[in-house]
C-alpha atoms as a PDB file:
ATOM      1  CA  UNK A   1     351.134 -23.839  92.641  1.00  0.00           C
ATOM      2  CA  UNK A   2     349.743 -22.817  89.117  1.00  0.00           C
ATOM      3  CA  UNK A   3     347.028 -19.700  88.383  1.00  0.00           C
ATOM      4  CA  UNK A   4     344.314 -22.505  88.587  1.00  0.00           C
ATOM      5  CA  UNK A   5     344.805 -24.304  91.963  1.00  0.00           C
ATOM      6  CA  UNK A   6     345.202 -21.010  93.449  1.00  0.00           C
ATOM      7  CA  UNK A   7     341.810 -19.428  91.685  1.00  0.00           C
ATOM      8  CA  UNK A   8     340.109 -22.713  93.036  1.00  0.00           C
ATOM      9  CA  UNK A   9     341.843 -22.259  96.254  1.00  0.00           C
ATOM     10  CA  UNK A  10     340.427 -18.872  96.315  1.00  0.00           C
ATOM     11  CA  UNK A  11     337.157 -19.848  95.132  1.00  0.00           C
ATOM     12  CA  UNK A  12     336.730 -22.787  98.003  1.00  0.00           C
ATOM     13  CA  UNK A  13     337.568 -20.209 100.669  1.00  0.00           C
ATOM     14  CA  UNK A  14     335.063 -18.072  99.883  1.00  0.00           C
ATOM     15  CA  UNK A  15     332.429 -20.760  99.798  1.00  0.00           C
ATOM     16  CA  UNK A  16     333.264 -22.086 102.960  1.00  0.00           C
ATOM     17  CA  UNK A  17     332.916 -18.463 104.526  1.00  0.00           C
ATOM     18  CA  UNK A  18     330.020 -17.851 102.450  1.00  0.00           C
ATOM     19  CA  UNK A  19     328.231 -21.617 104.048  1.00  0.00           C
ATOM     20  CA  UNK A  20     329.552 -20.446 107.815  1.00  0.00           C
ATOM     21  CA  UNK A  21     327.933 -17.121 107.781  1.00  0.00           C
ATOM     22  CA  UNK A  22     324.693 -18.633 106.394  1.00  0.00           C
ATOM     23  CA  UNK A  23     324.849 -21.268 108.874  1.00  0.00           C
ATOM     24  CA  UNK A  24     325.296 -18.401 111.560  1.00  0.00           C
ATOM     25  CA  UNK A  25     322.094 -16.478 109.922  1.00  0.00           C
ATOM     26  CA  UNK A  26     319.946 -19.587 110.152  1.00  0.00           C
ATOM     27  CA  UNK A  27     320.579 -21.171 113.439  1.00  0.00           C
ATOM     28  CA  UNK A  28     318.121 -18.641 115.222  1.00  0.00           C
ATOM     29  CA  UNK A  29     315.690 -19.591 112.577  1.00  0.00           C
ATOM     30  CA  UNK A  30     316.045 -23.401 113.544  1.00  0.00           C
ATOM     31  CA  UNK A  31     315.789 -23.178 116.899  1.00  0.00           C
ATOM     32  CA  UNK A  32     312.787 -20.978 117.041  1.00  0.00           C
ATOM     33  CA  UNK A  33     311.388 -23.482 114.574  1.00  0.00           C
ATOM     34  CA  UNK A  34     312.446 -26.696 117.421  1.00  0.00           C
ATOM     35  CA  UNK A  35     311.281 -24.943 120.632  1.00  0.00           C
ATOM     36  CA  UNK A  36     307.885 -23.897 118.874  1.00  0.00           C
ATOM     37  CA  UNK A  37     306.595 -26.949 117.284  1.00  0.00           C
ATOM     38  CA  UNK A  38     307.812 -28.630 120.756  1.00  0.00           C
ATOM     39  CA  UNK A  39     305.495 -26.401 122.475  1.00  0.00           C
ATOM     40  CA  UNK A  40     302.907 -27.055 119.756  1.00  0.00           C
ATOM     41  CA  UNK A  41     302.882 -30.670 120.141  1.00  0.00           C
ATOM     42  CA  UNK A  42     302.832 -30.529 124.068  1.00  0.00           C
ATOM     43  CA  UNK A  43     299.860 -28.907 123.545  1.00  0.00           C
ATOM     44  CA  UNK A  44     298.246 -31.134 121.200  1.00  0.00           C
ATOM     45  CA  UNK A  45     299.182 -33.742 123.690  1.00  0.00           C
ATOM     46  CA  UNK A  46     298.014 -32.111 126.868  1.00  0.00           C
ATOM     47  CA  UNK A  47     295.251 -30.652 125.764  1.00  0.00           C
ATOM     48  CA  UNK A  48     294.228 -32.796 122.736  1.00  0.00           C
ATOM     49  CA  UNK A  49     294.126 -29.820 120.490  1.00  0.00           C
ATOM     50  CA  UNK A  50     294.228 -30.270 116.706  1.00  0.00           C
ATOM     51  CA  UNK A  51     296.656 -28.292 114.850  1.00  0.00           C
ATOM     52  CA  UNK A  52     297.493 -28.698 111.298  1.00  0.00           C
ATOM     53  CA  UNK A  53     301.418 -28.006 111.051  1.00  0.00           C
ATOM     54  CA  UNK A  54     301.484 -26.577 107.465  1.00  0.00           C
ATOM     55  CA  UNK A  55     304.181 -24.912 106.119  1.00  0.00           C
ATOM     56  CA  UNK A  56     302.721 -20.918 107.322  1.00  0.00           C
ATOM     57  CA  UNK A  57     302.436 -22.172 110.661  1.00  0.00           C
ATOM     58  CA  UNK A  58     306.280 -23.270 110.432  1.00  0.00           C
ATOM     59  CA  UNK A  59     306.628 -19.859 109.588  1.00  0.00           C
ATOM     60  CA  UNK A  60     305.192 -17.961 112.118  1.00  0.00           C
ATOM     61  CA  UNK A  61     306.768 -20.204 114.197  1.00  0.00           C
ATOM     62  CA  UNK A  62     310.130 -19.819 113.094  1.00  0.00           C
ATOM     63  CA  UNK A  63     309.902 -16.343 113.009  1.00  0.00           C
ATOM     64  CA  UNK A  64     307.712 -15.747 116.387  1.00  0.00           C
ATOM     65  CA  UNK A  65     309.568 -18.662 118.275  1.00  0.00           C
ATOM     66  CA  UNK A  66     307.147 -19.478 121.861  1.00  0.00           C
ATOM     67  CA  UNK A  67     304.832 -16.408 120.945  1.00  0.00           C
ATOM     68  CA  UNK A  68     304.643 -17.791 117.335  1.00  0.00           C
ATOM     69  CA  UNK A  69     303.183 -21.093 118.708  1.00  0.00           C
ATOM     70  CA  UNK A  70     301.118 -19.497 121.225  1.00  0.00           C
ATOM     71  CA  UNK A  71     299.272 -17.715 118.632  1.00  0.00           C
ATOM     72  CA  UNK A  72     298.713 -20.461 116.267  1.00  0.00           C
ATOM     73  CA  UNK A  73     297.147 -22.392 119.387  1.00  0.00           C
ATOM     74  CA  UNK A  74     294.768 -19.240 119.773  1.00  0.00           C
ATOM     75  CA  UNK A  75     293.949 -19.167 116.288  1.00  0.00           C
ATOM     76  CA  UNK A  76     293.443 -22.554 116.769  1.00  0.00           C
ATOM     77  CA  UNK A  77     291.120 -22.793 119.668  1.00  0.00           C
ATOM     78  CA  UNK A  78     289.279 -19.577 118.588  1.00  0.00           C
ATOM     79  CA  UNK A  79     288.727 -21.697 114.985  1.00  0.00           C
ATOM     80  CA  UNK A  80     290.180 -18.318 113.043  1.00  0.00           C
ATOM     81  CA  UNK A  81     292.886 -20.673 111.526  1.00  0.00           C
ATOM     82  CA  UNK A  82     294.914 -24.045 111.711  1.00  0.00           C
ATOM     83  CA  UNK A  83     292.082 -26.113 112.543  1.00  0.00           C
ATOM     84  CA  UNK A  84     292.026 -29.686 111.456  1.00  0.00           C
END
């Protein structure tokens, strides 16, 4: 092997660690983000709410998870926020 296939060996390596432990710093994110805006559209669809999904209530939801979508549907039936 020359200098150069091992620097790029090197250099691959440390990507694909680099992606991994992204990947493992994200994946909470995600499903918080899934379980919410699930809960959030059973909700529009049991109760006929109307929430507008923008991208700060993906936010709070990926970050609050279930209490994230419960209070963006407060907000929402209050009228403080999200309303269509």
């Amino acid at each position: 092997m020359t200098g150069l296939e091992i620097l790029l060996l090197i250099f691959v390596l440390v990507a694909v660690l680099a992606a991994a432990r992204l990947v493992r710093a994200v994946s909470p994110f995600i499903v918080n983000t899934v379980v919410g805006l699930v809960v959030l559209s059973v909700a529009q669809a049991a109760f006929g709410l109307a929430i507008a999904v923008t991208p700060v209530v993906v936010v709070i939801v990926a970050i609050g998870g279930v209490p994230g979508s419960i209070l963006v549907i407060v907000c929402s039936l209050l009228e403080v926020a999200f309303v269509l």
